[in-house]
C-alpha atoms as a PDB file:
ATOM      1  CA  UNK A   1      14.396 -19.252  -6.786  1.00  0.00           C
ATOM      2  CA  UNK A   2      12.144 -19.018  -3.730  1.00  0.00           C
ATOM      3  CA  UNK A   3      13.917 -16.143  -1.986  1.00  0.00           C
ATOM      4  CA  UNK A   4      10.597 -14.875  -0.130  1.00  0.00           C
ATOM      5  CA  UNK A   5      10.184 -18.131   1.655  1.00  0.00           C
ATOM      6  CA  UNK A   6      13.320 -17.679   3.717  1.00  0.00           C
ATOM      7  CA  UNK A   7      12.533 -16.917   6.900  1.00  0.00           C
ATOM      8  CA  UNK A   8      14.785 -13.891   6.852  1.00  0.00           C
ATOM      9  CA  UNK A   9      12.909 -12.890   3.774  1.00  0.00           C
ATOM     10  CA  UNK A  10       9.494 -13.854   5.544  1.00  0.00           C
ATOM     11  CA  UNK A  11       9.995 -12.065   8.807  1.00  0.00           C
ATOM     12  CA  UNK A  12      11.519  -8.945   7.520  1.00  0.00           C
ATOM     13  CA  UNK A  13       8.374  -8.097   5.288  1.00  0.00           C
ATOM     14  CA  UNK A  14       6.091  -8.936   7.901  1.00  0.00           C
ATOM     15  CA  UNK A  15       8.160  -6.301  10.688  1.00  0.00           C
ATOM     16  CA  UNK A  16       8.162  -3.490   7.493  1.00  0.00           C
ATOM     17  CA  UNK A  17       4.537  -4.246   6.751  1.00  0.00           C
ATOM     18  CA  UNK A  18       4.114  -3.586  10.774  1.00  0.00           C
ATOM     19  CA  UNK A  19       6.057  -0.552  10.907  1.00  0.00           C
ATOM     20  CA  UNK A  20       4.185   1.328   8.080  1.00  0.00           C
ATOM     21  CA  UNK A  21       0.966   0.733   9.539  1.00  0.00           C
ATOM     22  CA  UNK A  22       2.608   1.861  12.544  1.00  0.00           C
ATOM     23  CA  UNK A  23       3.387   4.883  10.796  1.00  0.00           C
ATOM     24  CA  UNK A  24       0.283   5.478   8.944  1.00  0.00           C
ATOM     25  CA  UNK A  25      -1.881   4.746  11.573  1.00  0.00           C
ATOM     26  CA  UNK A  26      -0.249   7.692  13.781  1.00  0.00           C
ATOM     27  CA  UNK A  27       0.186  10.309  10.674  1.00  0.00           C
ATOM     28  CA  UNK A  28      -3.798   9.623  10.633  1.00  0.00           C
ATOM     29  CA  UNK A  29      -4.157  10.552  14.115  1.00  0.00           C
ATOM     30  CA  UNK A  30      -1.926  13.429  14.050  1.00  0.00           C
ATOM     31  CA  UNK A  31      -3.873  14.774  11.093  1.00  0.00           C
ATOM     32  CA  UNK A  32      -7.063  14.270  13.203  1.00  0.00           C
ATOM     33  CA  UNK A  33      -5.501  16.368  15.412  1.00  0.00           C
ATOM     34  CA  UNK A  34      -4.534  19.024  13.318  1.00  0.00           C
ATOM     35  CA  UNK A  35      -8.256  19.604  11.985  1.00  0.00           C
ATOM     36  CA  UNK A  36     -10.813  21.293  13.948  1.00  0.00           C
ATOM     37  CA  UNK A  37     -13.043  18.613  14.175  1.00  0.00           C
ATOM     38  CA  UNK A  38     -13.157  14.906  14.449  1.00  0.00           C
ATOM     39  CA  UNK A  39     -12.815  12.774  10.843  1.00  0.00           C
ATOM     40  CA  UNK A  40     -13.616   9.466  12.348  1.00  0.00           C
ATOM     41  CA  UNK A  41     -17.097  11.119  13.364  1.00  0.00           C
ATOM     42  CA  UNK A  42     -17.014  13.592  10.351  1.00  0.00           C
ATOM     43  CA  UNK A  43     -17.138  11.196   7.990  1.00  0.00           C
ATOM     44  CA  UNK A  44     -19.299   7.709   9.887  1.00  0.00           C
ATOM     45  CA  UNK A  45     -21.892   9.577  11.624  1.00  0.00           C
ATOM     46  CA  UNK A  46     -22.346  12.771   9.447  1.00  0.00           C
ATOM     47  CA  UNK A  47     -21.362  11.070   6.037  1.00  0.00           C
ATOM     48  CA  UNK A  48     -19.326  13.950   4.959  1.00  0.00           C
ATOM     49  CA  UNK A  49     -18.607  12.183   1.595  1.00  0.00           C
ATOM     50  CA  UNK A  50     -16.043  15.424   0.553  1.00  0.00           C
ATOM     51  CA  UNK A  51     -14.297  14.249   3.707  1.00  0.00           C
ATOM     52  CA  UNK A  52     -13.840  11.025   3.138  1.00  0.00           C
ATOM     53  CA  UNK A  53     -12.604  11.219  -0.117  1.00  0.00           C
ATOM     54  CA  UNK A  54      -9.980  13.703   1.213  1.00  0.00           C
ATOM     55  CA  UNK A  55      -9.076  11.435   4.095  1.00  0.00           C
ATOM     56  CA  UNK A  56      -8.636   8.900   1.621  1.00  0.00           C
ATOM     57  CA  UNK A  57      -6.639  10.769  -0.741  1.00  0.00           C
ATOM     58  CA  UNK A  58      -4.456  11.710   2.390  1.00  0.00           C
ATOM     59  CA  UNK A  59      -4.532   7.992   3.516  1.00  0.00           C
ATOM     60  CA  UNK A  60      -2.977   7.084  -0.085  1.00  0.00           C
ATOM     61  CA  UNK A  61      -0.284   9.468  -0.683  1.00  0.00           C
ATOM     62  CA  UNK A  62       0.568   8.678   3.231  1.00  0.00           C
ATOM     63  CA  UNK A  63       0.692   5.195   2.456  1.00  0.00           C
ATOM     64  CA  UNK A  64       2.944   5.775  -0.987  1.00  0.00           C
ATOM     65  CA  UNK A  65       5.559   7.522   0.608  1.00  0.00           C
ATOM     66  CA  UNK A  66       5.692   4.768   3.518  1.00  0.00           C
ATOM     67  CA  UNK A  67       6.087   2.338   0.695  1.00  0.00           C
ATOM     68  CA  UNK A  68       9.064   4.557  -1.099  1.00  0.00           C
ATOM     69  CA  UNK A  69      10.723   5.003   2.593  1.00  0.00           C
ATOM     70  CA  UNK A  70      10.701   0.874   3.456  1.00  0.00           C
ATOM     71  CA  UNK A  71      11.249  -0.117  -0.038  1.00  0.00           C
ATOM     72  CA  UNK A  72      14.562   1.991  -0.124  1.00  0.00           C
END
Protein backbone atom coordinates (compact mmCIF):
# COMPACT_ATOMS: atom_id res chain seq x y z
CA UNK A 1 0.00 0.00 0.00
CA UNK A 2 2.74 2.48 0.89
CA UNK A 3 5.57 0.88 -1.08
CA UNK A 4 7.51 4.34 -1.62
CA UNK A 5 7.90 4.86 2.06
CA UNK A 6 10.21 1.89 2.48
CA UNK A 7 13.38 2.93 2.96
CA UNK A 8 14.64 0.71 0.18
CA UNK A 9 12.04 2.36 -1.94
CA UNK A 10 13.05 5.89 -0.45
CA UNK A 11 16.77 5.66 -0.87
CA UNK A 12 16.88 4.07 -4.21
CA UNK A 13 14.90 7.05 -5.90
CA UNK A 14 16.83 9.52 -4.18
CA UNK A 15 20.55 7.69 -5.53
CA UNK A 16 18.66 7.48 -9.34
CA UNK A 17 17.41 11.03 -8.99
CA UNK A 18 21.35 11.76 -8.09
CA UNK A 19 22.76 9.87 -10.82
CA UNK A 20 20.72 11.54 -13.66
CA UNK A 21 21.60 14.85 -12.62
CA UNK A 22 24.92 13.46 -12.50
CA UNK A 23 24.50 12.58 -15.94
CA UNK A 24 22.79 15.54 -17.25
CA UNK A 25 24.77 17.89 -15.62
CA UNK A 26 28.04 16.46 -17.49
CA UNK A 27 26.20 15.82 -21.07
CA UNK A 28 25.60 19.78 -20.53
CA UNK A 29 29.14 20.42 -20.09
CA UNK A 30 30.33 18.22 -22.73
CA UNK A 31 27.96 19.95 -25.13
CA UNK A 32 29.48 23.28 -23.93
CA UNK A 33 32.43 21.92 -25.01
CA UNK A 34 31.57 20.82 -28.24
CA UNK A 35 30.28 24.44 -29.35
CA UNK A 36 32.53 27.15 -30.22
CA UNK A 37 31.57 29.37 -27.70
CA UNK A 38 30.41 29.46 -24.16
CA UNK A 39 26.31 28.82 -23.54
CA UNK A 40 26.39 29.70 -19.93
CA UNK A 41 27.69 33.27 -21.14
CA UNK A 42 25.85 32.98 -24.56
CA UNK A 43 22.75 32.90 -23.24
CA UNK A 44 23.03 35.16 -19.33
CA UNK A 45 25.14 37.90 -20.46
CA UNK A 46 24.30 38.22 -24.25
CA UNK A 47 20.59 36.96 -23.93
CA UNK A 48 20.83 34.87 -26.97
CA UNK A 49 17.11 33.88 -26.59
CA UNK A 50 17.56 31.28 -29.93
CA UNK A 51 20.16 29.77 -27.62
CA UNK A 52 18.46 29.23 -24.84
CA UNK A 53 15.62 27.75 -26.22
CA UNK A 54 17.98 25.27 -27.97
CA UNK A 55 19.85 24.56 -24.77
CA UNK A 56 16.65 23.91 -23.35
CA UNK A 57 15.32 21.76 -25.93
CA UNK A 58 18.73 19.83 -25.58
CA UNK A 59 18.36 19.95 -21.71
CA UNK A 60 14.81 18.12 -22.20
CA UNK A 61 15.36 15.41 -24.58
CA UNK A 62 18.74 14.85 -22.36
CA UNK A 63 16.72 14.63 -19.42
CA UNK A 64 13.93 12.13 -21.21
CA UNK A 65 16.26 9.66 -22.18
CA UNK A 66 17.91 9.72 -18.53
CA UNK A 67 14.42 9.09 -17.34
CA UNK A 68 13.82 6.01 -20.01
CA UNK A 69 17.52 4.64 -19.00
CA UNK A 70 16.76 4.68 -14.85
CA UNK A 71 13.21 3.86 -15.24
CA UNK A 72 14.17 0.57 -17.16
Amino acid sequence: MLEWLKPSAFFGSILYALIGVIVFWVSFVAIDKLTPYKLWEEIVEKQNMALAIVVGAMALGVSIIVAAAVHG
